[in-house]
Each structure stands twice: as structure tokens, then as C-alpha cells.
N, C-alpha and C. Protein backbone atom coordinates (compact mmCIF):
# COMPACT_ATOMS: atom_id res chain seq x y z
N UNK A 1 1.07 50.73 102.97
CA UNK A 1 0.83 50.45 101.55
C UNK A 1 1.86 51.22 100.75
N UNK A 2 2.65 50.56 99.73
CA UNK A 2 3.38 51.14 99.05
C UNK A 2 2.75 52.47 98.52
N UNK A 3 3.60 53.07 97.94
CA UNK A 3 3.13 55.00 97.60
C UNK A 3 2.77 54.36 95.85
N UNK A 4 3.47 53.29 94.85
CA UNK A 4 2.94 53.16 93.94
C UNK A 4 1.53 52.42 93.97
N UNK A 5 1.29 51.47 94.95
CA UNK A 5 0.23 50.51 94.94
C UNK A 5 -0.82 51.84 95.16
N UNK A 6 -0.21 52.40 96.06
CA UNK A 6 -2.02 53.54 96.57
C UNK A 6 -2.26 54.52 95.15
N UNK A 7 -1.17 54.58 94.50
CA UNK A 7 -1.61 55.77 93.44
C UNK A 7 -2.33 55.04 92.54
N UNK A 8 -2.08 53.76 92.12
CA UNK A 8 -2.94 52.81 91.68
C UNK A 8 -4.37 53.07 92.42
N UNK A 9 -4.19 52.40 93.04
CA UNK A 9 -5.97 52.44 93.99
C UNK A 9 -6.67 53.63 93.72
N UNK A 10 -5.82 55.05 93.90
CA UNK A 10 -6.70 56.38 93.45
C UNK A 10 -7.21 56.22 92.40
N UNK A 11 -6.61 55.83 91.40
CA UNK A 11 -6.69 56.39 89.97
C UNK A 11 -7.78 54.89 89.27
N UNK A 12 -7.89 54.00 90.56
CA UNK A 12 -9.30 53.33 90.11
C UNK A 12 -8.36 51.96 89.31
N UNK A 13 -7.19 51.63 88.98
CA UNK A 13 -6.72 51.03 88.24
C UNK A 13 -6.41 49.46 88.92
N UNK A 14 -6.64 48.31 88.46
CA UNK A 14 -7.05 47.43 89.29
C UNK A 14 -4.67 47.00 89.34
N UNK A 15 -3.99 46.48 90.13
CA UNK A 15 -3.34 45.59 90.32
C UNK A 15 -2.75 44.78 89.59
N UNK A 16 -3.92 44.01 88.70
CA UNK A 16 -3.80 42.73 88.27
C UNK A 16 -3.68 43.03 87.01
N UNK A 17 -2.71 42.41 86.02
CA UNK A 17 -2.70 42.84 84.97
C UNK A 17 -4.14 42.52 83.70
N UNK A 18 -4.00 43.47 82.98
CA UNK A 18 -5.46 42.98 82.29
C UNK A 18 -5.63 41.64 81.31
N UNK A 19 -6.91 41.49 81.53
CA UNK A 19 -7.08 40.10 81.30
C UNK A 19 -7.10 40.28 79.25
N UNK A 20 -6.14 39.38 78.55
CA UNK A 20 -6.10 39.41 77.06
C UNK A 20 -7.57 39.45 76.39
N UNK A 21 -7.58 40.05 75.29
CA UNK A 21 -8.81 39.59 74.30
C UNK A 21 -8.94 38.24 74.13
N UNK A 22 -10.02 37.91 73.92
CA UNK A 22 -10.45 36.67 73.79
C UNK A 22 -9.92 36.34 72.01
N UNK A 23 -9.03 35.01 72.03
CA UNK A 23 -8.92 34.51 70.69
C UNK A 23 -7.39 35.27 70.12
N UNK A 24 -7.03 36.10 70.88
CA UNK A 24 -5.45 37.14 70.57
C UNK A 24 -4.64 36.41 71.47
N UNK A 25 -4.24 36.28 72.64
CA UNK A 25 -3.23 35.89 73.15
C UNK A 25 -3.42 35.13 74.22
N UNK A 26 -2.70 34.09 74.93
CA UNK A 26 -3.15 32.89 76.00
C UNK A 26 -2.47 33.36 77.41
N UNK A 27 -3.31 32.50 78.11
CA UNK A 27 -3.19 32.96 79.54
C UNK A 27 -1.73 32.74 79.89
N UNK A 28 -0.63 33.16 80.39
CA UNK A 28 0.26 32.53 81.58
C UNK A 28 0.22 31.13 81.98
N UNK A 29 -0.93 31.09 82.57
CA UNK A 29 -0.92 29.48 83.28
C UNK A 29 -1.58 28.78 82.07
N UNK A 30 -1.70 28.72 80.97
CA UNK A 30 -2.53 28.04 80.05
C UNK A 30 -1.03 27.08 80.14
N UNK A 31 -1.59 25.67 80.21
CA UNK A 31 -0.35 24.47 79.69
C UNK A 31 -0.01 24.46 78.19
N UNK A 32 1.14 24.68 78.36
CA UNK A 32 1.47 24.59 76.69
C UNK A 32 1.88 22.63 76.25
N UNK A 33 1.11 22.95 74.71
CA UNK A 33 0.90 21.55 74.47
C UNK A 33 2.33 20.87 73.88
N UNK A 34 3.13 20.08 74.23
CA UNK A 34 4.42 19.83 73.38
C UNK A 34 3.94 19.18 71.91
N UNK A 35 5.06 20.07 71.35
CA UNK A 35 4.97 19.24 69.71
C UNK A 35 5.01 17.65 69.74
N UNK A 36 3.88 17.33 68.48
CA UNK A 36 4.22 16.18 68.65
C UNK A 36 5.38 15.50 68.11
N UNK A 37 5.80 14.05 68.85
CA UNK A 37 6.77 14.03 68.15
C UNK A 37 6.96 13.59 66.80
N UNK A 38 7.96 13.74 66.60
CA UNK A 38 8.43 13.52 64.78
C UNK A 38 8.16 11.39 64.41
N UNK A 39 7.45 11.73 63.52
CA UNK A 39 7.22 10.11 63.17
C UNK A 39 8.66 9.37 62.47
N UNK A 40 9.31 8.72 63.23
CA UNK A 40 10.69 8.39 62.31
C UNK A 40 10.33 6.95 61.20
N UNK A 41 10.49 7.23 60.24
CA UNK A 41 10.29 6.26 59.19
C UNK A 41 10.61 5.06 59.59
N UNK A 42 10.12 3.63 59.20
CA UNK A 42 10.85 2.67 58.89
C UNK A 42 11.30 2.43 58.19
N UNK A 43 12.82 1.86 57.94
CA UNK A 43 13.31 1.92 56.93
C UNK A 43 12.64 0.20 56.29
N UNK A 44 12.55 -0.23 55.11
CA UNK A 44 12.17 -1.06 54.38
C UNK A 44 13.18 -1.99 53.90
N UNK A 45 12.93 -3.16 54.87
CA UNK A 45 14.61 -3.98 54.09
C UNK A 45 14.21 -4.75 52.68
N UNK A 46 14.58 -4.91 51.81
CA UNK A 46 14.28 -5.66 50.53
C UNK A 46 14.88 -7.36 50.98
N UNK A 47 13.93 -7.72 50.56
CA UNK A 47 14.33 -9.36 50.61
C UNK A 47 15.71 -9.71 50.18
N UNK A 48 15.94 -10.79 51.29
CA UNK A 48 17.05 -11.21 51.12
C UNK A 48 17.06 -12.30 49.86
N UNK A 49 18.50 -11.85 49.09
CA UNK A 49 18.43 -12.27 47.95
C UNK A 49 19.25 -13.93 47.82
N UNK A 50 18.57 -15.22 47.08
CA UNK A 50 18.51 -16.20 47.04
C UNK A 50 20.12 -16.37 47.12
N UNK A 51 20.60 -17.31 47.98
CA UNK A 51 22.45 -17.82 47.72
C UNK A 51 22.50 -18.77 47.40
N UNK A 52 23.69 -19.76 47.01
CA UNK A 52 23.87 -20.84 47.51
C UNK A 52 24.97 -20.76 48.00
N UNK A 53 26.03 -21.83 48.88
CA UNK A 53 26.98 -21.15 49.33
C UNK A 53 27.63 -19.91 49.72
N UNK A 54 28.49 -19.58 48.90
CA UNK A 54 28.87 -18.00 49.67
C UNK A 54 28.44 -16.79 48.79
N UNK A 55 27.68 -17.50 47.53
CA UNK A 55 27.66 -16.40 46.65
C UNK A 55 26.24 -16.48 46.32
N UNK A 56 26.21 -15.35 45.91
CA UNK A 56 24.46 -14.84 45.45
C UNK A 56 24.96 -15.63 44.29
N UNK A 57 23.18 -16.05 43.98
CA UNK A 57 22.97 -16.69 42.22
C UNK A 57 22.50 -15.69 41.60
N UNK A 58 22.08 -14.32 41.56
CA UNK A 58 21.72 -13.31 41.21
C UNK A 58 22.56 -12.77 40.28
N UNK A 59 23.89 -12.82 40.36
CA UNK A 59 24.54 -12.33 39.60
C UNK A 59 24.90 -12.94 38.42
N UNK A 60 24.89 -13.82 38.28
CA UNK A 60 24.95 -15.12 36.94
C UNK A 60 23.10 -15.45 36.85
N UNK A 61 22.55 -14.85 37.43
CA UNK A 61 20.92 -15.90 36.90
C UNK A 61 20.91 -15.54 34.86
N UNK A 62 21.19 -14.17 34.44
CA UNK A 62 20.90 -15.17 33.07
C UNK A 62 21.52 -15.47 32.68
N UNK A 63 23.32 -15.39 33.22
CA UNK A 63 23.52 -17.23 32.36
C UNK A 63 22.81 -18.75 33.12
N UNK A 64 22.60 -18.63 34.12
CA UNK A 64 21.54 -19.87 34.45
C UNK A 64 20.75 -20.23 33.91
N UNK A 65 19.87 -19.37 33.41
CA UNK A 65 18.58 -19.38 32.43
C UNK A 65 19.27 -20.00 31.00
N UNK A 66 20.32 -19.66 30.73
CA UNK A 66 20.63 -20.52 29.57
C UNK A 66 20.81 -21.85 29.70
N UNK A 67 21.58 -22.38 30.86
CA UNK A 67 22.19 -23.73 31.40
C UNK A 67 21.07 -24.31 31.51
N UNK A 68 19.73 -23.83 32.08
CA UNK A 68 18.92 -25.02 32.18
C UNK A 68 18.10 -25.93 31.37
N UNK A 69 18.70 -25.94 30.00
CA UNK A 69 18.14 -26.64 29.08
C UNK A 69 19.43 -27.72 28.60
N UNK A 70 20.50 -27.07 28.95
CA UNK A 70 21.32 -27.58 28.61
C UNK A 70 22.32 -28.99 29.13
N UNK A 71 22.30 -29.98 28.68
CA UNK A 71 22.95 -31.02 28.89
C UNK A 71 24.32 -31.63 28.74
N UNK A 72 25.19 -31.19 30.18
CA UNK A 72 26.69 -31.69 29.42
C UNK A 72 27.39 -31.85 30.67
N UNK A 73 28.39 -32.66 30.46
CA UNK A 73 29.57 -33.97 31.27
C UNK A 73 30.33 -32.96 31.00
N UNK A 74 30.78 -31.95 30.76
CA UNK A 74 31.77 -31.31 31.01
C UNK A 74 32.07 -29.99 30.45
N UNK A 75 32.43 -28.95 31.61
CA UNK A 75 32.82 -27.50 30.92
C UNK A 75 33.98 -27.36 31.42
N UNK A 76 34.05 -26.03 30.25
CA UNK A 76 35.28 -25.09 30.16
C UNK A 76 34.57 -23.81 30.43
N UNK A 77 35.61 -22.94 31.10
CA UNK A 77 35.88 -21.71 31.25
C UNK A 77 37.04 -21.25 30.98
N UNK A 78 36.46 -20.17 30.24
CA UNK A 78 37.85 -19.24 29.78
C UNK A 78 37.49 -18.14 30.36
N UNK A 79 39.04 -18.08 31.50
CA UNK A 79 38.42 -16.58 32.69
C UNK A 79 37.40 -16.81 33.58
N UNK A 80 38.10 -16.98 35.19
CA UNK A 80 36.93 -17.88 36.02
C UNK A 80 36.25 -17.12 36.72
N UNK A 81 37.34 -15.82 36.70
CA UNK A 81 36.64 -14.77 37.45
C UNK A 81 37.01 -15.22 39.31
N UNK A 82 36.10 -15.22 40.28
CA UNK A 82 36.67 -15.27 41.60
C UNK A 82 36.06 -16.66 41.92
N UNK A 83 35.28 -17.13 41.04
CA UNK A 83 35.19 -18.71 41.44
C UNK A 83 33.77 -18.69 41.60
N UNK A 84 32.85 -17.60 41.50
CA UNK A 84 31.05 -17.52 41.46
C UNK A 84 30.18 -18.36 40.60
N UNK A 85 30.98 -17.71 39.38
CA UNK A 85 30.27 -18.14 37.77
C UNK A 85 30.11 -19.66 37.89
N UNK A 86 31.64 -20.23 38.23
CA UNK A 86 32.02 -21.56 38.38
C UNK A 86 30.94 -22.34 38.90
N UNK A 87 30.81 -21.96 40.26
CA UNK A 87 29.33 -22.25 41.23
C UNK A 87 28.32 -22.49 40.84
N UNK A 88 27.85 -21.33 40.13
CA UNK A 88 26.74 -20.84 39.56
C UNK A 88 26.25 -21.95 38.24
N UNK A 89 27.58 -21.83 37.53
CA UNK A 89 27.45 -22.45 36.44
C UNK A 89 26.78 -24.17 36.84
N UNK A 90 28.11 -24.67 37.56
CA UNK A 90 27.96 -26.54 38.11
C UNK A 90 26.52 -26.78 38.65
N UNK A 91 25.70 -25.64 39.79
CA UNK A 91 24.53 -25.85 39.95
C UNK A 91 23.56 -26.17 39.21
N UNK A 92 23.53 -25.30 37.95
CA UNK A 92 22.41 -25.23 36.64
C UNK A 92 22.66 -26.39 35.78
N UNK A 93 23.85 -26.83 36.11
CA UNK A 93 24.07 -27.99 34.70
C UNK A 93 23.42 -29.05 35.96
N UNK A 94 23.70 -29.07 36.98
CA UNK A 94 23.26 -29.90 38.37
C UNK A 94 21.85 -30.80 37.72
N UNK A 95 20.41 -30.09 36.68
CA UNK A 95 19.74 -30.27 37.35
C UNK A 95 19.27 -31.62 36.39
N UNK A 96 20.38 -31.37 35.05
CA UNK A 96 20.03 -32.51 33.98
C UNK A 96 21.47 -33.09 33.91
N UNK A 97 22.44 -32.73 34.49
CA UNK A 97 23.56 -33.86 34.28
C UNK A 97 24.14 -34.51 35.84
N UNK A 98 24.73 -35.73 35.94
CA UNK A 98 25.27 -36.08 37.12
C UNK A 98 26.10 -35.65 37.76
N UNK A 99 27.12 -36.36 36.71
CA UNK A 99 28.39 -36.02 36.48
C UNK A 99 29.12 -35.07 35.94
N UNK A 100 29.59 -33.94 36.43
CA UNK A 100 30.44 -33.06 35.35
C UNK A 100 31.70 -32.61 35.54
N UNK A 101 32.54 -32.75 34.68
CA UNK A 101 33.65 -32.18 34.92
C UNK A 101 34.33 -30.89 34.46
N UNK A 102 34.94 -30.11 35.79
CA UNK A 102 35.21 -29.15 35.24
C UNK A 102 36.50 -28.59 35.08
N UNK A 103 36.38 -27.43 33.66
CA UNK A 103 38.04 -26.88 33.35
C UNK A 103 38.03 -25.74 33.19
N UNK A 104 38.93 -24.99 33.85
CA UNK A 104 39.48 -24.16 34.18
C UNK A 104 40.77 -22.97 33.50
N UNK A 105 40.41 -22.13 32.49
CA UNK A 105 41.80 -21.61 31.76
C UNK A 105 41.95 -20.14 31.97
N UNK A 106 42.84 -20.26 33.25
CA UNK A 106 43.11 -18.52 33.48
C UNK A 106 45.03 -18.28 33.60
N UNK A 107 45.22 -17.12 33.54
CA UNK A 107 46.49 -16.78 34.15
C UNK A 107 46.49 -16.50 35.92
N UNK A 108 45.73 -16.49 36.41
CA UNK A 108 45.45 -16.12 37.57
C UNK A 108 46.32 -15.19 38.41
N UNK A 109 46.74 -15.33 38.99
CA UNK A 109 47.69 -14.49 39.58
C UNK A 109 48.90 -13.93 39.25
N UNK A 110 48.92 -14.50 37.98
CA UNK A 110 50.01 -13.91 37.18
C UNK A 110 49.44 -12.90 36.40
N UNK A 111 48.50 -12.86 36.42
CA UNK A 111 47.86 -11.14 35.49
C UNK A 111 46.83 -10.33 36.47
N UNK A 112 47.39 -10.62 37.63
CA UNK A 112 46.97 -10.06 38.84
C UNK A 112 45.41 -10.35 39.32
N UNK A 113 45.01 -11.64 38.96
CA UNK A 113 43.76 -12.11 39.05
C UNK A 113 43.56 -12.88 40.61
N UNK A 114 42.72 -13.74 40.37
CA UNK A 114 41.90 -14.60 41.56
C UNK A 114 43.43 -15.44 42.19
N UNK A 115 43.74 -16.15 43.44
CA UNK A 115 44.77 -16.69 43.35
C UNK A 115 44.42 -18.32 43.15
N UNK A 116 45.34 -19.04 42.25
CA UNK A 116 44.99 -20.35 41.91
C UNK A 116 44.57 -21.33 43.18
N UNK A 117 45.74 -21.36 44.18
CA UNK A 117 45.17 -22.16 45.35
C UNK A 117 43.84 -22.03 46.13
N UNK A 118 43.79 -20.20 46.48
CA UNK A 118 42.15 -20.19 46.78
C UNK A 118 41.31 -20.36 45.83
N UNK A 119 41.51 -20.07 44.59
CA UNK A 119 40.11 -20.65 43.62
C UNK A 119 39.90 -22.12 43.47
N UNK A 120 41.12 -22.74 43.77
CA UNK A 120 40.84 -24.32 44.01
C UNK A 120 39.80 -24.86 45.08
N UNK A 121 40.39 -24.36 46.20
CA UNK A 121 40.00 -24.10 47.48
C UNK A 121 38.38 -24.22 47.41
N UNK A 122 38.03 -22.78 47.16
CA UNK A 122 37.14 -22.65 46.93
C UNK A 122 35.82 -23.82 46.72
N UNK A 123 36.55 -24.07 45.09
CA UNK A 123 35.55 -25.15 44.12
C UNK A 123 35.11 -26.01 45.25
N UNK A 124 36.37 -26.64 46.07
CA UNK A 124 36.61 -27.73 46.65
C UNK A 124 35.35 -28.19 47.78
N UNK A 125 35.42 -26.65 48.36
CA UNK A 125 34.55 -26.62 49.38
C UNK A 125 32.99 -26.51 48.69
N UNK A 126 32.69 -26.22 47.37
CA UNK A 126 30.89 -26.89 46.92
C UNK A 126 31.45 -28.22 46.22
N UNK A 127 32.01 -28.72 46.50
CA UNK A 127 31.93 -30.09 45.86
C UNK A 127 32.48 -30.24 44.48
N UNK A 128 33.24 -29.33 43.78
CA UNK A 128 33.63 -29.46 42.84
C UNK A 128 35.10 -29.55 42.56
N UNK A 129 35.53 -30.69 41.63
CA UNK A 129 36.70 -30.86 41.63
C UNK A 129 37.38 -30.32 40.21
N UNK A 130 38.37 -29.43 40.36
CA UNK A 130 38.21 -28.57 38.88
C UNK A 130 39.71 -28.80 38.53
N UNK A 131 39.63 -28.92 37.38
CA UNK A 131 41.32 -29.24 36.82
C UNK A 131 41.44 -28.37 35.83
N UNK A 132 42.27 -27.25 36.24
CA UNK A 132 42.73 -25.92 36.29
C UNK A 132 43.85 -26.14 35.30
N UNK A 133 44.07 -24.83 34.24
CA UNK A 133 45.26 -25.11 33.64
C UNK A 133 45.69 -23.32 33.54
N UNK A 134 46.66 -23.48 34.31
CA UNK A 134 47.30 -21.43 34.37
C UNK A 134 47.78 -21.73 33.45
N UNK A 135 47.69 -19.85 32.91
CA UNK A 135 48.88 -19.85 31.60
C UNK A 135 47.35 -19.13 30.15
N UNK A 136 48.21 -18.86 29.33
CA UNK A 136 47.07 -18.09 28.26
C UNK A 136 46.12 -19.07 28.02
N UNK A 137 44.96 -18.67 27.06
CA UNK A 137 44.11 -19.08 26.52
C UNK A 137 44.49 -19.87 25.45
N UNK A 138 45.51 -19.35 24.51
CA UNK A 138 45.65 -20.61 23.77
C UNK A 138 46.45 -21.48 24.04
N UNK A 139 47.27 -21.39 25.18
CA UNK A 139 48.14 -22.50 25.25
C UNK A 139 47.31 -23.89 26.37
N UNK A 140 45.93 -22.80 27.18
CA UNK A 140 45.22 -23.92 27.72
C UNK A 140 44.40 -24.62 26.94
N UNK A 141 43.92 -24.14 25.69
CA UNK A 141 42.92 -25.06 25.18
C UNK A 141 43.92 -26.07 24.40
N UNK A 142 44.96 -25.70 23.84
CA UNK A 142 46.17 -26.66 23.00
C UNK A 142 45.99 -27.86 24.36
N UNK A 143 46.57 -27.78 25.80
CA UNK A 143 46.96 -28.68 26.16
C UNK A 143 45.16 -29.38 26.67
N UNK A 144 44.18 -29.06 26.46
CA UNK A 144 42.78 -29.46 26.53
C UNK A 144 42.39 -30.75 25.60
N UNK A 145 42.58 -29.59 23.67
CA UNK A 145 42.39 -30.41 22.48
C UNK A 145 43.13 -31.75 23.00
N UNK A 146 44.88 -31.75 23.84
CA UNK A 146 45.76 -32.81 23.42
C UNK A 146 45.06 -33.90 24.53
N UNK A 147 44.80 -33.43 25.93
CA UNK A 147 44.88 -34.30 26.98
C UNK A 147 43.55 -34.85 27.45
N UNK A 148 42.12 -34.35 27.12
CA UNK A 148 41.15 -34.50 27.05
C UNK A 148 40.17 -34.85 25.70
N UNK A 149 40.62 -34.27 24.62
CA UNK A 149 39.25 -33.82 23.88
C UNK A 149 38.19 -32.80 23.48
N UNK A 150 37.07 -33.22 23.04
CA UNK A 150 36.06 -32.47 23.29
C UNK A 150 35.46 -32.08 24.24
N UNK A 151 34.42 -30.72 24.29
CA UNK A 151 34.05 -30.31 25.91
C UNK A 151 32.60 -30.48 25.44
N UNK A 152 31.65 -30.28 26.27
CA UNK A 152 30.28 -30.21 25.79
C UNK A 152 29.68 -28.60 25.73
N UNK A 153 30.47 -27.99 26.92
CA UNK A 153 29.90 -26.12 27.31
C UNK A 153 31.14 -25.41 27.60
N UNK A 154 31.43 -24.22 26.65
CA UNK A 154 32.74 -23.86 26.83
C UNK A 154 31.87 -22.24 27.11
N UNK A 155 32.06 -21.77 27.89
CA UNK A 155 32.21 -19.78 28.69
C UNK A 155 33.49 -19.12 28.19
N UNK A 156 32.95 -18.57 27.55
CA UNK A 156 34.59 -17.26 27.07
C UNK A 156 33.87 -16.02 28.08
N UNK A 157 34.54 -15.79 28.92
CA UNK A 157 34.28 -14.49 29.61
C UNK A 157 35.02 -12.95 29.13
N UNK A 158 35.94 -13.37 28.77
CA UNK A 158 36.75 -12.49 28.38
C UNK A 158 36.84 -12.43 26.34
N UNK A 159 36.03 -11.54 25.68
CA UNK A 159 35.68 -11.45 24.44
C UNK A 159 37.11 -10.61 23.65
N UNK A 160 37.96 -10.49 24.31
CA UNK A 160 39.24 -9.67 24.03
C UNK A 160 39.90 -10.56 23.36
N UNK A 161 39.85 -11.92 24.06
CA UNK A 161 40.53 -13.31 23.37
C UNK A 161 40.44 -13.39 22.32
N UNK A 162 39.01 -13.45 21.80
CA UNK A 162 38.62 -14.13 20.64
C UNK A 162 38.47 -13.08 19.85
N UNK A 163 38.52 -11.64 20.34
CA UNK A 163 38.77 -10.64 19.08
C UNK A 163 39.98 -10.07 18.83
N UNK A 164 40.88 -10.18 19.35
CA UNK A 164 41.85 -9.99 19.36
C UNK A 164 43.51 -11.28 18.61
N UNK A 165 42.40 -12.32 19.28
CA UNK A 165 43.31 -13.40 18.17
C UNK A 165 42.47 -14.29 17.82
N UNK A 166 42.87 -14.52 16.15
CA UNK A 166 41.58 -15.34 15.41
C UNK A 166 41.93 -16.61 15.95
N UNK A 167 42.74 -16.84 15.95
CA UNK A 167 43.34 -18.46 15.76
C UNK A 167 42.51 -19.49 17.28
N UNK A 168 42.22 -18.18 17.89
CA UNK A 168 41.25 -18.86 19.22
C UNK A 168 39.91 -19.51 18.85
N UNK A 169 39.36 -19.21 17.70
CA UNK A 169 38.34 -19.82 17.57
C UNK A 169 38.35 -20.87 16.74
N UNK A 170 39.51 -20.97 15.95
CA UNK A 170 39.83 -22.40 15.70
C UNK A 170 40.07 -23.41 16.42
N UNK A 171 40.75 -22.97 17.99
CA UNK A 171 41.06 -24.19 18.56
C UNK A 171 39.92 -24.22 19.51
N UNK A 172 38.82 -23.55 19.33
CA UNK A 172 37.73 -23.64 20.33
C UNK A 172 36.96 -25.08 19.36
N UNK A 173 37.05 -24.69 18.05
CA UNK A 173 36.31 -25.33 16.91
C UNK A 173 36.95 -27.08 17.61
N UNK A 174 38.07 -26.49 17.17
CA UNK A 174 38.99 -27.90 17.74
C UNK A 174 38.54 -28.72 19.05
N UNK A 175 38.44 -27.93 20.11
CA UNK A 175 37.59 -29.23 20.75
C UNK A 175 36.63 -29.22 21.13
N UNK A 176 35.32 -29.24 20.24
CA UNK A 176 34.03 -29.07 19.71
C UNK A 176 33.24 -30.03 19.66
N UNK A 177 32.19 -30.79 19.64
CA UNK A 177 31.57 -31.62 18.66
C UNK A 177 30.48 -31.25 18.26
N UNK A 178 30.24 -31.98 17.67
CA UNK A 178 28.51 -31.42 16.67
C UNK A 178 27.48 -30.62 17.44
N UNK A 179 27.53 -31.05 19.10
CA UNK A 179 26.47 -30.93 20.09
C UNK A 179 27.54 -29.33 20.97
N UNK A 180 28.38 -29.12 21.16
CA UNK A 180 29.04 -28.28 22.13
C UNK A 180 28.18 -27.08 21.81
N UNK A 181 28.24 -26.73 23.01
CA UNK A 181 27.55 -25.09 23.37
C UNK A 181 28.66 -24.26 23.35
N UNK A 182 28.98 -23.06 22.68
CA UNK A 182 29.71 -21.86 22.77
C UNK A 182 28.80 -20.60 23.13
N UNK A 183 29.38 -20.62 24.33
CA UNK A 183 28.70 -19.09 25.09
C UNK A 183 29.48 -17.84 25.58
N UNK A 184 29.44 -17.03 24.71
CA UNK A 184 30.09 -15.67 25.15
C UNK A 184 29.66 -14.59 25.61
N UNK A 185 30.20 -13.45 26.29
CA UNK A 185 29.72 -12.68 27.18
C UNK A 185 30.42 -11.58 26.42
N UNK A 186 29.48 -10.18 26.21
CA UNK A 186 29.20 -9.53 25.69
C UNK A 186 27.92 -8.25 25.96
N UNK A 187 28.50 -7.38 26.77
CA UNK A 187 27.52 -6.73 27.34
C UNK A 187 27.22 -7.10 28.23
N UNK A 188 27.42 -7.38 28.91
CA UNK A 188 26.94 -8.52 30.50
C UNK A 188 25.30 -9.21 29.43
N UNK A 189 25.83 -9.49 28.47
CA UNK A 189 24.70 -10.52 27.51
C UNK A 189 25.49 -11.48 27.04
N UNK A 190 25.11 -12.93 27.16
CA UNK A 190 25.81 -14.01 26.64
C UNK A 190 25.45 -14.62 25.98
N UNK A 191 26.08 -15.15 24.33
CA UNK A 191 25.30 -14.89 23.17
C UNK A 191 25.97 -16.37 22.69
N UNK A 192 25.80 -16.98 21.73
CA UNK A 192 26.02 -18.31 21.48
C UNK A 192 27.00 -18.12 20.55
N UNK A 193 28.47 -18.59 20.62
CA UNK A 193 29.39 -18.48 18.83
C UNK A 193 29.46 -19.54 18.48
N UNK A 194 29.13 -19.65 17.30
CA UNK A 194 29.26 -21.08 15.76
C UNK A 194 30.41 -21.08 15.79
N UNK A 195 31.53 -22.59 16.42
CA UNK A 195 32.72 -22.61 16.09
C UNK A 195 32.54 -24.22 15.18
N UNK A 196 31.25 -25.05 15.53
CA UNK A 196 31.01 -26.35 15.00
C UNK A 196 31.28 -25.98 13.31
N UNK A 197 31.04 -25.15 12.88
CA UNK A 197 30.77 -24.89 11.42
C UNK A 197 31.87 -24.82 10.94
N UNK A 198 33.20 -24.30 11.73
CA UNK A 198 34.71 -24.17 11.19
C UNK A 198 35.20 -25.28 10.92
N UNK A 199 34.09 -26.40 12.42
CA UNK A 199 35.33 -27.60 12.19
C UNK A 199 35.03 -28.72 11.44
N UNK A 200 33.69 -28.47 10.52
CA UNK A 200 33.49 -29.34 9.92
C UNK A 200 34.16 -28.67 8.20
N UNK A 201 34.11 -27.38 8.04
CA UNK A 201 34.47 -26.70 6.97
C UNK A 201 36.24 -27.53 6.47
N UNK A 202 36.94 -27.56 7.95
CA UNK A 202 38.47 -28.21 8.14
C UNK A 202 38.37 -29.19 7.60
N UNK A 203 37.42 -30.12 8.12
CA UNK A 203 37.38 -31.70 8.16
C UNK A 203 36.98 -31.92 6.27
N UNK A 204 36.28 -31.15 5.90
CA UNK A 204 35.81 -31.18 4.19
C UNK A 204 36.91 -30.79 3.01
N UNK A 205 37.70 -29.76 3.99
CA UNK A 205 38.89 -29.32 3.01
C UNK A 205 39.89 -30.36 3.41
């Protein structure tokens, strides 16, 4: 017998180490319980948002909300932007007109914009056939007034035009009629401008 084990035994002292207070500290062999694991969230997808073609209608819905009362054979845009609005727009007129034709007045790639062939492109592929005129704002509505006429729904996207040079809202007046819608954008809010009133003021003087 070892000389420490027997001095143990004299002195009455048991071997085994002593057993813990009850409720203070756990046995050795007690199984330890693993944490549980961590609950990982689901993440929450938000509904997928309504398209048609390649573009959300979400981004034009309130100018949609305006179009759908509205009745007309033919728009203008001033500033087409990447070819959405365009979309957006032809759908909503879709649901009370047949036929519509559409026009188009940007510099496009000459003021470092959308490029004319793909925005053609584009139209082409929802079904729309758009007769495009590059070059400023007033020199597209001049060759509009000469080669067409009146429009029924004209979009000024760009409000720089028409504040910046008056003479634009004369020739908006110009190809106007009693019934044309003027809709401008303003705040990402698009608000209605009175150009009918100029051109009857012309027609009196």
C-alpha cells in the first residue's frame, strides 16, 4: 500500500473525494445538457410585385390611375425616360382606346440618355409601334404641329422645358384640341397644365 494511501487510512480520511453540497455544485458524471440551439429567423419575402413585360407597373401606377378615365388615339411624350412610362402608359390607355398611336420627343443619346434603337426595340417587342422624333423639345413638337396635328395626351416629364422656355407651352397649346389632356410631372406628382385656354385666347385675337 502506498505510504500516502495508508496515512490516509490512519487518519480515518476516506479516498474518495467528498461528495458536493446538495444544490452548490454537480457531479462529474452528471451529463451536461447542450445549449439549445439558436432559432434562426425566417426571413419574410414581400410579394412579388405586379409586371407586365419587363417592367414593374408600380412605378408609374399613379400616373395609371390618371389614364384610366382617360380616352385617346394618340400620345406624346416629352422625355421617354428608358421606355417603362411608355409601357405603362399604352397599357392604361389599353383599356378604353383600341387604337393608339404613339410619339416620342427626346434627344436620346445625344444628351447621354436611353439609346434610340434600343428604345425602339424595346416598344417593338410590347407591341407598340412608336414614331420617335430625336432632337429638342421644341423642334419635336414644331415638326408634330406640321406633320400630324393634334394629340389627345401629351406627358412632359421633364418640367425644366416648360419653365425654362415659355414659348413651349404655346406650341403644346398648338397641337391641342378642346379635349387634349396636359400632364406634368412635378414632384414625382403629375398635375394637369391649361394650354387649351392659350389656344383659343390666339384664335380670338
Amino acid at each position: 500500500m502506498p505510504l500516502m494511501k495508508l496515512w490516509k487510512s490512519l487518519r480515518g480520511q476516506s479516498t474518495k473525494s467528498p461528495s458536493p453540497e446538495p444544490g452548490k455544485t454537480r457531479r462529474a458524471d452528471t451529463p451536461v445538457s447542450p445549449s439549445p440551439p439558436k432559432v434562426r429567423e425566417k426571413a419574410v419575402k414581400s410579394p412579388a410585385k405586379s409586371s407586365f413585360g419587363i417592367f414593374a407597373a408600380k412605378p408609374h401606377g399613379s400616373l395609371q390611375k390618371h389614364l384610366k378615365t382617360i380616352t385617346a388615339a394618340s400620345v406624346l411624350e416629352l422625355g421617354v425616360g428608358d421606355g417603362s412610362q411608355a409601357i405603362a402608359v399604352m397599357e392604361a390607355l389599353s383599356s378604353n382606346s383600341k387604337s393608339i398611336r404613339y410619339f416620342g420627343v427626346d434627344e436620346f443619346e445625344m444628351a447621354g440618355g436611353v439609346n434610340l434603337k434600343q428604345f425602339h426595340q424595346t416598344l417593338r417587342n410590347h407591341g407598340i409601334h412608336p414614331q420617335l422624333l430625336p432632337g429638342s423639345v421644341d423642334r419635336g413638337l414644331m415638326k408634330i404641329a406640321h406633320t400630324f396635328g393634334s394629340v389627345d395626351l401629351i406627358l412632359v416629364a421633364n418640367t425644366v422645358e416648360i419653365d425654362s422656355n415659355p414659348a413651349i407651352t404655346g406650341l403644346l397649346a398648338r397641337i391641342s384640341h378642346e379635349e387634349t389632356v396636359v400632364l406634368v410631372a412635378r414632384n414625382d406628382t403629375w398635375n394637369p397644365l391649361q394650354v387649351s385656354s392659350v389656344k383659343r385666347a390666339r384664335r380670338a385675337a
